[in-house]
C-alpha atoms as a PDB file:
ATOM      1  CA  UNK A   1     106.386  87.805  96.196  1.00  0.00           C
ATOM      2  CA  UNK A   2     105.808  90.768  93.626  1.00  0.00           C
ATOM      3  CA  UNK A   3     102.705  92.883  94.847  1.00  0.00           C
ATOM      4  CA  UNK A   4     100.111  92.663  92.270  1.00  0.00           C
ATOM      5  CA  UNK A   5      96.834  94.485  92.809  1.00  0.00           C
ATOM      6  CA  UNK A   6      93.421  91.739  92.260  1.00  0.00           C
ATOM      7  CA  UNK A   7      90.858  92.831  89.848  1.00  0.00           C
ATOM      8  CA  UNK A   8      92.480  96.386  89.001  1.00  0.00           C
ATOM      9  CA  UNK A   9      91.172  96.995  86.180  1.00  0.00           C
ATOM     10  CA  UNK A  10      87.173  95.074  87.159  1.00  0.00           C
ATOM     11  CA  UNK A  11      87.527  97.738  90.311  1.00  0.00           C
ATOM     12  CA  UNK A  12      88.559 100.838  88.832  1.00  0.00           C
ATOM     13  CA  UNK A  13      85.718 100.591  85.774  1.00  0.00           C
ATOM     14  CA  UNK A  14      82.949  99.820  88.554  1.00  0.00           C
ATOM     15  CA  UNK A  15      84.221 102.798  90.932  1.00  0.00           C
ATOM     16  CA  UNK A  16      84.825 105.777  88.698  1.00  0.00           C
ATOM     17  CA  UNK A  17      81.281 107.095  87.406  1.00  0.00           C
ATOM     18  CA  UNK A  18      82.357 110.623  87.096  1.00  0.00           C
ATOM     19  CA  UNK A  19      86.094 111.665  86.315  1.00  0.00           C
ATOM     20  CA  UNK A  20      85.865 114.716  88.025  1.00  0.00           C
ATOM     21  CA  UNK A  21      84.295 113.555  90.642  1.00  0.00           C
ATOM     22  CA  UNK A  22      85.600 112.380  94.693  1.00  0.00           C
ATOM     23  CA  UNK A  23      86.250 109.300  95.424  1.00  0.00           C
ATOM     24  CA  UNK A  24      88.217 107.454  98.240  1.00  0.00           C
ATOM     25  CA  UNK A  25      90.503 104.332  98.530  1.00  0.00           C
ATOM     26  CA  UNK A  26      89.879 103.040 102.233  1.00  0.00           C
ATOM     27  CA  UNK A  27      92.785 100.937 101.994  1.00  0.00           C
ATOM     28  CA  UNK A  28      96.324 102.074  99.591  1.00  0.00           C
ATOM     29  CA  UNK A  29      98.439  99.172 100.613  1.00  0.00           C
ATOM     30  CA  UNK A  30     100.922  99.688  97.725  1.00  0.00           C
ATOM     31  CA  UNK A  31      98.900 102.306  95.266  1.00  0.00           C
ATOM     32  CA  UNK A  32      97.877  99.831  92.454  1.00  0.00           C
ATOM     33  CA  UNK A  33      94.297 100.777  92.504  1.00  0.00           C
ATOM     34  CA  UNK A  34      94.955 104.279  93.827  1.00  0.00           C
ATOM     35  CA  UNK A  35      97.182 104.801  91.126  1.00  0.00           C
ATOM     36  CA  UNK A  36      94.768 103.140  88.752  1.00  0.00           C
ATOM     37  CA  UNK A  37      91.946 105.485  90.026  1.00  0.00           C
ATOM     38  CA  UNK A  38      94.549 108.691  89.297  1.00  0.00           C
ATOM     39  CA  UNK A  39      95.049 107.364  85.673  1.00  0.00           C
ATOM     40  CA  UNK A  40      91.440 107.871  84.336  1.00  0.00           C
ATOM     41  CA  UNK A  41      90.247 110.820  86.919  1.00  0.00           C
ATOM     42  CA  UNK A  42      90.060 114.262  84.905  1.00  0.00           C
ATOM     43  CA  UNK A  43      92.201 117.922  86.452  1.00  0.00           C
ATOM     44  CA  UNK A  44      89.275 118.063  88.778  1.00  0.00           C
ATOM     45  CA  UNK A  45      89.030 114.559  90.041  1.00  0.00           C
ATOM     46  CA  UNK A  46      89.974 114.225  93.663  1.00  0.00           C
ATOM     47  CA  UNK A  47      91.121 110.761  95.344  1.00  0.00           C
ATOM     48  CA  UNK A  48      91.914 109.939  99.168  1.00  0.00           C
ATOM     49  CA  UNK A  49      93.452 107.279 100.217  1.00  0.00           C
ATOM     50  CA  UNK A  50      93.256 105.590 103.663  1.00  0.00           C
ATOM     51  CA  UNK A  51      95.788 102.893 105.336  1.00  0.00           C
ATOM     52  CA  UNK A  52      96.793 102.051 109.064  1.00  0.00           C
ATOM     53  CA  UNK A  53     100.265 101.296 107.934  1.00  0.00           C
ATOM     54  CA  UNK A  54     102.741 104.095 108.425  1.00  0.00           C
ATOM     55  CA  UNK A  55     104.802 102.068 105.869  1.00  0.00           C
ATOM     56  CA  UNK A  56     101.771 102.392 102.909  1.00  0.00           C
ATOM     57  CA  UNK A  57     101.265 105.796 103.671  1.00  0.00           C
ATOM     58  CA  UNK A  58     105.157 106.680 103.295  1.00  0.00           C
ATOM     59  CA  UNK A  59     104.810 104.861  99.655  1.00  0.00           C
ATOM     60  CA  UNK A  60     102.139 106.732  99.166  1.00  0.00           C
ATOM     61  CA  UNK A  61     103.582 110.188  99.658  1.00  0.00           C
ATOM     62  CA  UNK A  62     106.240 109.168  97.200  1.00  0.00           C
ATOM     63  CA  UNK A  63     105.083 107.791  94.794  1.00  0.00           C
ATOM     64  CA  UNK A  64     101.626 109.952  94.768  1.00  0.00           C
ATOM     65  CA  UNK A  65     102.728 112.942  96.714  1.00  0.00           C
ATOM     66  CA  UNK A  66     103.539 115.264  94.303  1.00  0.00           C
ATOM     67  CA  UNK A  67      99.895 114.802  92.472  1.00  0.00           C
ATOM     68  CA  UNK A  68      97.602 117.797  93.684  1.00  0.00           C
ATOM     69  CA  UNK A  69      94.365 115.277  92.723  1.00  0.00           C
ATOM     70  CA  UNK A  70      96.074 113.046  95.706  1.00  0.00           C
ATOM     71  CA  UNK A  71      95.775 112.907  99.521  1.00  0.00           C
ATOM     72  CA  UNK A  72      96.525 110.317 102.218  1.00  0.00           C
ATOM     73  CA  UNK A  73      95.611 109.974 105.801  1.00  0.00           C
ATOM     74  CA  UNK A  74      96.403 107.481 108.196  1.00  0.00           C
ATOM     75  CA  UNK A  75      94.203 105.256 109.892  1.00  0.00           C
ATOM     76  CA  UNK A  76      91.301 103.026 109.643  1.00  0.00           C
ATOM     77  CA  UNK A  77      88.847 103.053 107.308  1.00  0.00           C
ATOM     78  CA  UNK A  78      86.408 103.216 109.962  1.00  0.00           C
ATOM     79  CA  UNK A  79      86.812 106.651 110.089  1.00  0.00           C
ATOM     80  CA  UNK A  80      85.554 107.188 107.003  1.00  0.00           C
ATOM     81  CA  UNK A  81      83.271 109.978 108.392  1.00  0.00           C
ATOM     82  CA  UNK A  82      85.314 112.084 110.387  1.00  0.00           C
ATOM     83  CA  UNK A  83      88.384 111.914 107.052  1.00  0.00           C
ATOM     84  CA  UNK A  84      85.459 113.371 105.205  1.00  0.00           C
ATOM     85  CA  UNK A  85      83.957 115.659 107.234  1.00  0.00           C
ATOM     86  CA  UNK A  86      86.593 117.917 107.490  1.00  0.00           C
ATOM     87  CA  UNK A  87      87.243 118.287 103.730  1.00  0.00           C
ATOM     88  CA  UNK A  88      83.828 119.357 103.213  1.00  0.00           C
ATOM     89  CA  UNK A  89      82.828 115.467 100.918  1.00  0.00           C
ATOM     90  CA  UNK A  90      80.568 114.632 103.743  1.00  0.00           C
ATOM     91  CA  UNK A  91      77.508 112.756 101.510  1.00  0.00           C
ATOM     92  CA  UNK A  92      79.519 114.301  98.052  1.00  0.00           C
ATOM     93  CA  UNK A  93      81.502 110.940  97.642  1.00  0.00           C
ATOM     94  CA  UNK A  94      81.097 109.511  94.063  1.00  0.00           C
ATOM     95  CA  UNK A  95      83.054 106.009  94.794  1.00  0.00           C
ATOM     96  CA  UNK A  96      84.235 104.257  97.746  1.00  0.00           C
ATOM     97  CA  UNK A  97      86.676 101.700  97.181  1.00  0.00           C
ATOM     98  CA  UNK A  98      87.731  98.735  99.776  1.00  0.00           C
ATOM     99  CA  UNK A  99      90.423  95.619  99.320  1.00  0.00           C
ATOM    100  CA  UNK A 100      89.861  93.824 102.348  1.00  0.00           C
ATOM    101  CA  UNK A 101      92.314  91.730 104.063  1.00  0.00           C
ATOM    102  CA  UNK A 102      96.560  91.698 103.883  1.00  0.00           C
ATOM    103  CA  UNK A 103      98.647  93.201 101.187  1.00  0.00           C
ATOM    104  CA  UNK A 104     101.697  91.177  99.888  1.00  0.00           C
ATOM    105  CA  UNK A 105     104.020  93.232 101.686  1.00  0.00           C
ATOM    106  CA  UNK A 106     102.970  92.407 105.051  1.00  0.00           C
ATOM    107  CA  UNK A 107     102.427  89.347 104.511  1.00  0.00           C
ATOM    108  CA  UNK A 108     106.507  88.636 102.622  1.00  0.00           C
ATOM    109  CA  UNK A 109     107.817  90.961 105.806  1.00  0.00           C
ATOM    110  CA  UNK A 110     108.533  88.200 108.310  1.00  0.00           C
ATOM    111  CA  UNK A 111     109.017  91.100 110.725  1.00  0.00           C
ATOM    112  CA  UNK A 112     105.473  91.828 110.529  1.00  0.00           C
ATOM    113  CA  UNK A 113     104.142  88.204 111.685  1.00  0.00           C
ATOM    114  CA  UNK A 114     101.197  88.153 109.772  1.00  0.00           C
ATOM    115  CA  UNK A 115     102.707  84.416 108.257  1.00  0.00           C
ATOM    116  CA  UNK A 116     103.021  81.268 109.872  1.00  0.00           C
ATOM    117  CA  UNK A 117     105.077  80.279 106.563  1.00  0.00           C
ATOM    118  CA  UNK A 118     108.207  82.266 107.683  1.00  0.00           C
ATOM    119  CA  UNK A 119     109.764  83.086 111.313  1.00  0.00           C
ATOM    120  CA  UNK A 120     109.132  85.923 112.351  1.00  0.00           C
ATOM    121  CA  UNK A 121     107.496  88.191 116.114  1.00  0.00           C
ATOM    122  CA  UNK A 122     104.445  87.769 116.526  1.00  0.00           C
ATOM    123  CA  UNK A 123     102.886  91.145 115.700  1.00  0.00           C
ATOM    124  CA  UNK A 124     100.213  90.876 112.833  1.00  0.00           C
ATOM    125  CA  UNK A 125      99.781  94.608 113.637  1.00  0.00           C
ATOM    126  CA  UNK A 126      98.217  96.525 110.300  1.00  0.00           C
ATOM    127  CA  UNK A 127      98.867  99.820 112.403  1.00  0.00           C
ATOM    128  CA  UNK A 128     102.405  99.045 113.825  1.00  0.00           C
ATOM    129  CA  UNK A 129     101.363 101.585 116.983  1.00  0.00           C
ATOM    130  CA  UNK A 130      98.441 100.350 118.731  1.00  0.00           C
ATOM    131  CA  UNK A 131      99.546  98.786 121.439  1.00  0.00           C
ATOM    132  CA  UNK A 132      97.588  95.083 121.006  1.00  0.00           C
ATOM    133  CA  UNK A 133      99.570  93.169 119.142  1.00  0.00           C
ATOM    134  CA  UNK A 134      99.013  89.063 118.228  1.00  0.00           C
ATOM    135  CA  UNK A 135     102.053  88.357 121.017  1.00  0.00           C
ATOM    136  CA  UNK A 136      99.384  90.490 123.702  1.00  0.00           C
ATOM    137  CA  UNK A 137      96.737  88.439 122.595  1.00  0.00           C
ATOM    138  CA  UNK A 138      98.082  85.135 122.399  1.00  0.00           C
ATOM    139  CA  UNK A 139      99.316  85.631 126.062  1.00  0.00           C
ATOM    140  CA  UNK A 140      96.349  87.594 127.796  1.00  0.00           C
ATOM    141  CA  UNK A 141      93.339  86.231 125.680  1.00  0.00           C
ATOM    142  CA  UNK A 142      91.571  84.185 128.167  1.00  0.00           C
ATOM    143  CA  UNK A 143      90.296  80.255 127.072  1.00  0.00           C
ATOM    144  CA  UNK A 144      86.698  81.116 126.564  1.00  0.00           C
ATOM    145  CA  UNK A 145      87.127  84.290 124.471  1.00  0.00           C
ATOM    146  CA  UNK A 146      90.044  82.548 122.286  1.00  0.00           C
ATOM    147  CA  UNK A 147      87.741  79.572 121.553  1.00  0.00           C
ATOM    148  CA  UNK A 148      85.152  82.267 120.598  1.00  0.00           C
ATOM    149  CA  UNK A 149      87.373  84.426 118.283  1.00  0.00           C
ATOM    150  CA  UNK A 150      89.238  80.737 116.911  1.00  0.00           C
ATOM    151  CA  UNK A 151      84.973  79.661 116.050  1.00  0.00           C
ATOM    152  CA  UNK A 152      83.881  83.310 114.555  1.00  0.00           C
ATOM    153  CA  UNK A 153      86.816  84.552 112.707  1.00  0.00           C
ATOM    154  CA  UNK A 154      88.649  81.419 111.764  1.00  0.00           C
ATOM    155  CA  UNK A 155      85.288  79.247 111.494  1.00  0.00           C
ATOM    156  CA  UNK A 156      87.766  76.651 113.008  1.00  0.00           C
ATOM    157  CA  UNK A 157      85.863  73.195 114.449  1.00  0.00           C
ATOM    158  CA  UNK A 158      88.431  72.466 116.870  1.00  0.00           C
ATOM    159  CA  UNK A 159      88.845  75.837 118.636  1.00  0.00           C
ATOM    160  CA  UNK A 160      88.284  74.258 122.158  1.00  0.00           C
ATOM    161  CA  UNK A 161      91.546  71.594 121.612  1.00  0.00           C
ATOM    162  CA  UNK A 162      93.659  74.306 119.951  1.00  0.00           C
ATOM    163  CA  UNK A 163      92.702  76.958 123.118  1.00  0.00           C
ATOM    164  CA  UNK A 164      93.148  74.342 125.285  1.00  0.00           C
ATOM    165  CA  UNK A 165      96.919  73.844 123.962  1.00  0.00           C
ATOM    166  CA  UNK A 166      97.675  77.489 123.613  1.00  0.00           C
ATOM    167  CA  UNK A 167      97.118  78.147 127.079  1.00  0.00           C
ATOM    168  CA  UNK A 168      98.718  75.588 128.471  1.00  0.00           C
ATOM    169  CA  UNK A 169     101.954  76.235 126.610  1.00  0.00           C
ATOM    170  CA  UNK A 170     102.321  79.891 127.705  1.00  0.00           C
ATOM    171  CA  UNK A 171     101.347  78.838 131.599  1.00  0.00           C
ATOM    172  CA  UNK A 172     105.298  77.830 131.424  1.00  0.00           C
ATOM    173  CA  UNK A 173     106.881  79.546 128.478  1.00  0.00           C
ATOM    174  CA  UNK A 174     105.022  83.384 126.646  1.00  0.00           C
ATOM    175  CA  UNK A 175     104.311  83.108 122.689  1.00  0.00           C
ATOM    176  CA  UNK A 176     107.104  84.984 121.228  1.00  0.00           C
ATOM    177  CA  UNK A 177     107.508  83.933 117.592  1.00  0.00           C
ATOM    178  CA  UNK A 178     104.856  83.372 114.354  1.00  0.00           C
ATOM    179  CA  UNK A 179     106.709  79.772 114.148  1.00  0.00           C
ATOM    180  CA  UNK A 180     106.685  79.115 117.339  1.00  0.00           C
ATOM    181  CA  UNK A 181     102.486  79.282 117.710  1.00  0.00           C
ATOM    182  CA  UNK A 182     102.002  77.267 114.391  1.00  0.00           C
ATOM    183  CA  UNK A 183     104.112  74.298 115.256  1.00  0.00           C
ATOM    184  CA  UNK A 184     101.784  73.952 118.981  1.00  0.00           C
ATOM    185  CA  UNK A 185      98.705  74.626 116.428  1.00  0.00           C
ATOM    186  CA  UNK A 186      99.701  71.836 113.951  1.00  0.00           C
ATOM    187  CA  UNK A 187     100.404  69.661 116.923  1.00  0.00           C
ATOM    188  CA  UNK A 188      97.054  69.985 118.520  1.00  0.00           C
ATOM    189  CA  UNK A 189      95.075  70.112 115.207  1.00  0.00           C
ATOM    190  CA  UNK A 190      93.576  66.281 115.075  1.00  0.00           C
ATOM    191  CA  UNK A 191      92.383  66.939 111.250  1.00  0.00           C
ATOM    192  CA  UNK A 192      95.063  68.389 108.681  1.00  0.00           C
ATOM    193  CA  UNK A 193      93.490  69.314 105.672  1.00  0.00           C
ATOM    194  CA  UNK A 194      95.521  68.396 102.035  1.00  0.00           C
ATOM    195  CA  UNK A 195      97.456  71.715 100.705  1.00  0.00           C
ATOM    196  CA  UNK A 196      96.142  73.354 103.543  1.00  0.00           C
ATOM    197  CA  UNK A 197      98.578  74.241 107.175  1.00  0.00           C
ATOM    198  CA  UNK A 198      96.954  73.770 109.892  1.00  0.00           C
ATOM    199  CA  UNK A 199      97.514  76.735 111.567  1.00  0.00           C
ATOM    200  CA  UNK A 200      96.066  78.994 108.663  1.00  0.00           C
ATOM    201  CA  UNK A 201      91.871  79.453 110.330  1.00  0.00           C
ATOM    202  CA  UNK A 202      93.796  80.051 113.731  1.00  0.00           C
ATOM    203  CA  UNK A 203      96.369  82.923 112.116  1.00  0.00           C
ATOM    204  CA  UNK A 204      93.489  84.330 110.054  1.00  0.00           C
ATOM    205  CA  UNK A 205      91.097  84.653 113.515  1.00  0.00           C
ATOM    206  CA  UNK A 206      94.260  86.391 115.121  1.00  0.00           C
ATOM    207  CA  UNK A 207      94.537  88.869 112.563  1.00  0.00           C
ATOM    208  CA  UNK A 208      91.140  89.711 112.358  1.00  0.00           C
ATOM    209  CA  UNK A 209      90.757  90.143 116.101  1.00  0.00           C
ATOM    210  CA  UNK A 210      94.097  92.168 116.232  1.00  0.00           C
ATOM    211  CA  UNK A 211      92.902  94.957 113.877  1.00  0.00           C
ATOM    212  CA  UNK A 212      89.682  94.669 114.276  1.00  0.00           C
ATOM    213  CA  UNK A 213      88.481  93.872 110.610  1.00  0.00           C
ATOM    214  CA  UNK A 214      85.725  92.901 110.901  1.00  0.00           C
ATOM    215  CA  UNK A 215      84.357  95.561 113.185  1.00  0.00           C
ATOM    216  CA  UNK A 216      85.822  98.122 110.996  1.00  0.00           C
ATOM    217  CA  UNK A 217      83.943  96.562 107.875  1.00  0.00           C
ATOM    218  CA  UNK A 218      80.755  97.123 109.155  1.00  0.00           C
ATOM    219  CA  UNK A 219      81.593 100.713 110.362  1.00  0.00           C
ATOM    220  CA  UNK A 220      83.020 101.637 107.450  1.00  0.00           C
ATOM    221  CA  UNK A 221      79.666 100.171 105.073  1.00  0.00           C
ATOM    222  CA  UNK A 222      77.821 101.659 107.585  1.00  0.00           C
ATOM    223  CA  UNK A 223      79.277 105.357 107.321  1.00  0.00           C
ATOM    224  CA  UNK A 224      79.341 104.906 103.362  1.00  0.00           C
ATOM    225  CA  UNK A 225      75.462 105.193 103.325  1.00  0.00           C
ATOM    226  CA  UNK A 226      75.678 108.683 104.022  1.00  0.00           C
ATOM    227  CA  UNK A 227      78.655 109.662 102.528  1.00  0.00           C
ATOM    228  CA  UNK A 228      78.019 109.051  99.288  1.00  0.00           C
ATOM    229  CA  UNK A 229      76.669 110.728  97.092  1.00  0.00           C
ATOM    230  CA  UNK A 230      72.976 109.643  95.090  1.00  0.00           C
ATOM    231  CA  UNK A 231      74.810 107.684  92.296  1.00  0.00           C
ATOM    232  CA  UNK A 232      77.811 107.210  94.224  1.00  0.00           C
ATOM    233  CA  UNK A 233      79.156 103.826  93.980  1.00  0.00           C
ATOM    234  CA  UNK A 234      80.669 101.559  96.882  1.00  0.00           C
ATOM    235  CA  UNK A 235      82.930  98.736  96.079  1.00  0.00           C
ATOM    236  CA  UNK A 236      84.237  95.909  97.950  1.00  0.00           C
ATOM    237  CA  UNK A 237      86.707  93.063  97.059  1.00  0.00           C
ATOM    238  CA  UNK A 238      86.978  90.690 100.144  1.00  0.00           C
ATOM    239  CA  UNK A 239      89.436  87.561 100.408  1.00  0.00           C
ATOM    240  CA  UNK A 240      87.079  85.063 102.867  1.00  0.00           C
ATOM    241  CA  UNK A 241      83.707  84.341 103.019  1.00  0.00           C
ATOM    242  CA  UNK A 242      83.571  86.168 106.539  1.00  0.00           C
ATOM    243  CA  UNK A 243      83.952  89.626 105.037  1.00  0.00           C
ATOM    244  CA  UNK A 244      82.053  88.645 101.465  1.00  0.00           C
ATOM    245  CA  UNK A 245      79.095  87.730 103.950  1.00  0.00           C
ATOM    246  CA  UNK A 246      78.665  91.177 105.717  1.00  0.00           C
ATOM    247  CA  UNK A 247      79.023  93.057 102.603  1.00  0.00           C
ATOM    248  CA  UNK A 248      76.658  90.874 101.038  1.00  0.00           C
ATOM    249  CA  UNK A 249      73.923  91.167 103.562  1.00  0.00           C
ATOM    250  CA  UNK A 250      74.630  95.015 103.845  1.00  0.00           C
ATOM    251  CA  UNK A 251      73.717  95.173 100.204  1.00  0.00           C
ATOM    252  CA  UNK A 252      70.684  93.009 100.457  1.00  0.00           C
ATOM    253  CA  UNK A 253      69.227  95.056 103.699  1.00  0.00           C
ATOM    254  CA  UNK A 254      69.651  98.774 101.918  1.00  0.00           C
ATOM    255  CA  UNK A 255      68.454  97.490  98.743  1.00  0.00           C
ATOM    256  CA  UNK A 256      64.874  95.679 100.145  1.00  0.00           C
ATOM    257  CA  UNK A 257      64.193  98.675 102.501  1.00  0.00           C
ATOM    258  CA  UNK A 258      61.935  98.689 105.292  1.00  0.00           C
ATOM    259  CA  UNK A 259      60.414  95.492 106.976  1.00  0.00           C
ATOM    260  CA  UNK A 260      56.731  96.544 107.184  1.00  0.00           C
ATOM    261  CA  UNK A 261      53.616  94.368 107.252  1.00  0.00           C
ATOM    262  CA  UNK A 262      52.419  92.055 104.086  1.00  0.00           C
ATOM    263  CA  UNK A 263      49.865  94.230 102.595  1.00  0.00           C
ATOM    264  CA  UNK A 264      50.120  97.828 104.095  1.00  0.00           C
ATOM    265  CA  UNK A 265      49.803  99.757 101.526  1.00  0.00           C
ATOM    266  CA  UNK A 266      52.538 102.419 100.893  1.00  0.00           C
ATOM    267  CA  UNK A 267      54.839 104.119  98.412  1.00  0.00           C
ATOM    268  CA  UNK A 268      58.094 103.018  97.566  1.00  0.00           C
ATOM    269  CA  UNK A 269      59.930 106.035  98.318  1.00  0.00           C
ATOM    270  CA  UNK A 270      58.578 104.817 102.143  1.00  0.00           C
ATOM    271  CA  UNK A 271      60.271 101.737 101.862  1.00  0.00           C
ATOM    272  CA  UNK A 272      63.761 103.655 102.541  1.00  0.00           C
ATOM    273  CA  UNK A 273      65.649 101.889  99.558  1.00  0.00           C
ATOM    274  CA  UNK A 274      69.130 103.420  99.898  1.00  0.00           C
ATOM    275  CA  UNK A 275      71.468 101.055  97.306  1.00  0.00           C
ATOM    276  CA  UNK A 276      71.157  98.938  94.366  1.00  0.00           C
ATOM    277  CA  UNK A 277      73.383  96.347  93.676  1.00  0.00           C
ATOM    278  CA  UNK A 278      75.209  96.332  90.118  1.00  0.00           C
ATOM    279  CA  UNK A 279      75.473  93.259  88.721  1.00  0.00           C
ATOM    280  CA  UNK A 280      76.630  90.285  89.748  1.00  0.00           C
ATOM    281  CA  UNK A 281      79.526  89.247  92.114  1.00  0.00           C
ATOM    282  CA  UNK A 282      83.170  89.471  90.005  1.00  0.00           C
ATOM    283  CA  UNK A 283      85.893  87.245  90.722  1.00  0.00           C
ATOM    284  CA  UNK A 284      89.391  87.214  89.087  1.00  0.00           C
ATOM    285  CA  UNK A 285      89.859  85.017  85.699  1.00  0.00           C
ATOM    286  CA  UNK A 286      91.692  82.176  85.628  1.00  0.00           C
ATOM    287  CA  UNK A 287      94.472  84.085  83.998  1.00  0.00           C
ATOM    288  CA  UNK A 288      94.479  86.472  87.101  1.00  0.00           C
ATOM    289  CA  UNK A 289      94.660  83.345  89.444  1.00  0.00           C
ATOM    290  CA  UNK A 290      97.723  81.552  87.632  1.00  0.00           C
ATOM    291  CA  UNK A 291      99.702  85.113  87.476  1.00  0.00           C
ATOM    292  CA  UNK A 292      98.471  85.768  91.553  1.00  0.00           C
ATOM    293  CA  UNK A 293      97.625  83.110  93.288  1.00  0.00           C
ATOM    294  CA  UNK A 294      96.221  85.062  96.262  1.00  0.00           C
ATOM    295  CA  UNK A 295      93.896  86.400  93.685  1.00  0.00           C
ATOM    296  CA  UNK A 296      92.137  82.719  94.127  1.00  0.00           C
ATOM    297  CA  UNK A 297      89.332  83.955  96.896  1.00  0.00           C
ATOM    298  CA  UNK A 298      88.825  87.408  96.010  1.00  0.00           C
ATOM    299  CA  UNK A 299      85.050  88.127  95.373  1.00  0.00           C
ATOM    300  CA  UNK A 300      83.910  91.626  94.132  1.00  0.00           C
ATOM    301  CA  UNK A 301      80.373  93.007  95.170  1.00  0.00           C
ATOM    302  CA  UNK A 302      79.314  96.811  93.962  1.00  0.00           C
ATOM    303  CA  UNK A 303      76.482  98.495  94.869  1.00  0.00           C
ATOM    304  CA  UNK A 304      75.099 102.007  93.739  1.00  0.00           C
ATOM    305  CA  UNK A 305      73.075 104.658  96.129  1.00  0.00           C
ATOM    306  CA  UNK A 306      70.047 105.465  94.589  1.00  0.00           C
ATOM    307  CA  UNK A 307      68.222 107.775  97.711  1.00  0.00           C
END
């Protein structure tokens, strides 16, 4: 499947407040918003982008590489800080920009195992050199922490009968293929859901676990408070409710401010509000849906730092 970039256009309008100003791209996959970002930033605009993938960061160099305004490092998002830091944007950072979850490439690559839709290893590594990959964790994972992981990242209600079936399969034969773990998922999945494979909440809490997503997230939203700038805007498009529901309740804590007692009375600079939220929550148009179908559960959220 073509790689088309969700709400492009919705992203790039909320993100870029000042054309000369910095902004960041936490994760390129393959340059649509980047690019996008490039397209309206003025001579003195500056953009980094950020991707684990060695693969998204050698598309980025060429298609992007030869653009002064453009740099790229390597890596997680979650080191948001320590990119900035050393190019002197530390709390200068006019938009942050994140697309959570997989980009169409990884997931049409059957070599990459991120699918249980086509054969493939089972890898489902974002950063092909760490060392943990899905095969490592479907092996070594003990019962009690794979139940855990199938319950909080997969929100899956029969984690214990699915763990239960995963480990005794490998006692006698190792995970080695994506195929290979959905067909002993379906099989000890009591409750198939229509359109849906049963192996899809059990792939997704793999993933996340794997490259630590959902860690990263809140690093990442974390880190932004200080490095952007007053006016700065941060912008997140997320693809489950998992991810929508951290940066959700990141917005809603920084925006409040302090919990102090009913009553006390006190200014509202005191209060500690750091971000605003813009608007409501975007999601693609119908149009966008038919033309991408994995555009179907993205959910936009932007927020603005006011102090």
């Amino acid at each position: 499947m073509e790689h088309k970039t969700v709400l492009l256009k919705e992203a790039v309008d909320a993100l870029v407040v000042d054309p000369s100003g910095l902004y960041v791209d936490g994760t390129f996959g393959r340059g649509g918003h980047s690019q996008a970002i490039l397209d309206v930033l003025g001579a003195n605009g500056k953009l980094l982008a950020i991707d684990k993938d060695s693969e998204a960061v050698s598309v980025a160099n060429h298609q992007l590489g030869s653009d002064k305004r453009f740099s790229i490092e390597q890596g997680s998002f979650a080191q948001l800080s320590e990119f900035l830091k050393k190019r002197d944007w530390h709390g200068k950072l006019n938009g942050l920009l994140l697309d959570l979850g997989v980009s169409s490439p990884q997931l049409d690559q059957a070599d990459r195992g991120f699918s249980f839709r086509q054969a493939g290893p089972l890898d489902m590594r974002m950063d092909n050199q760490q060392v943990i990959s899905a095969e490592t964790w479907v092996n070594e994972t003990n019962e009690a922490q794979m139940i855990d992981v199938f319950k909080r990242y997969g929100e899956e209600r029969f984690s214990k009968r699915i763990a239960r079936a995963i480990i005794e399969r490998r006692q006698h034969k190792p995970f080695k293929t994506t195929d290979d773990l959905a067909d002993v998922v379906a099989k000890a999945h009591p409750a198939w859901e229509k359109n849906k494979h049963p192996a899809t909440r059990v792939f997704q809490a793999i993933r996340i676990a794997v490259n630590s997503e959902l860690d990263d997230l809140t690093s990442v939203l974390d880190q932004s408070i200080d490095m952007l700038a007053v006016g700065g805007r941060l912008v997140v498009i997320s693809f489950h409710s998992l991810e929508d529901r951290i940066v959700k309740q990141f917005v809603k804590f920084h925006q409040k401010g302090a919990e102090l007692p009913i009553g006390l009375p006190i200014t509202d600079v005191q209060l500690n509000r750091r971000l605003k939220s813009i608007g409501k929550a975007i999601k693609p148009s119908d149009k966008e849906v038919l033309e991408n179908v994995r555009a179907r559960s993205a959910i936009m959220r932007v927020a603005e730092k006011v102090a």
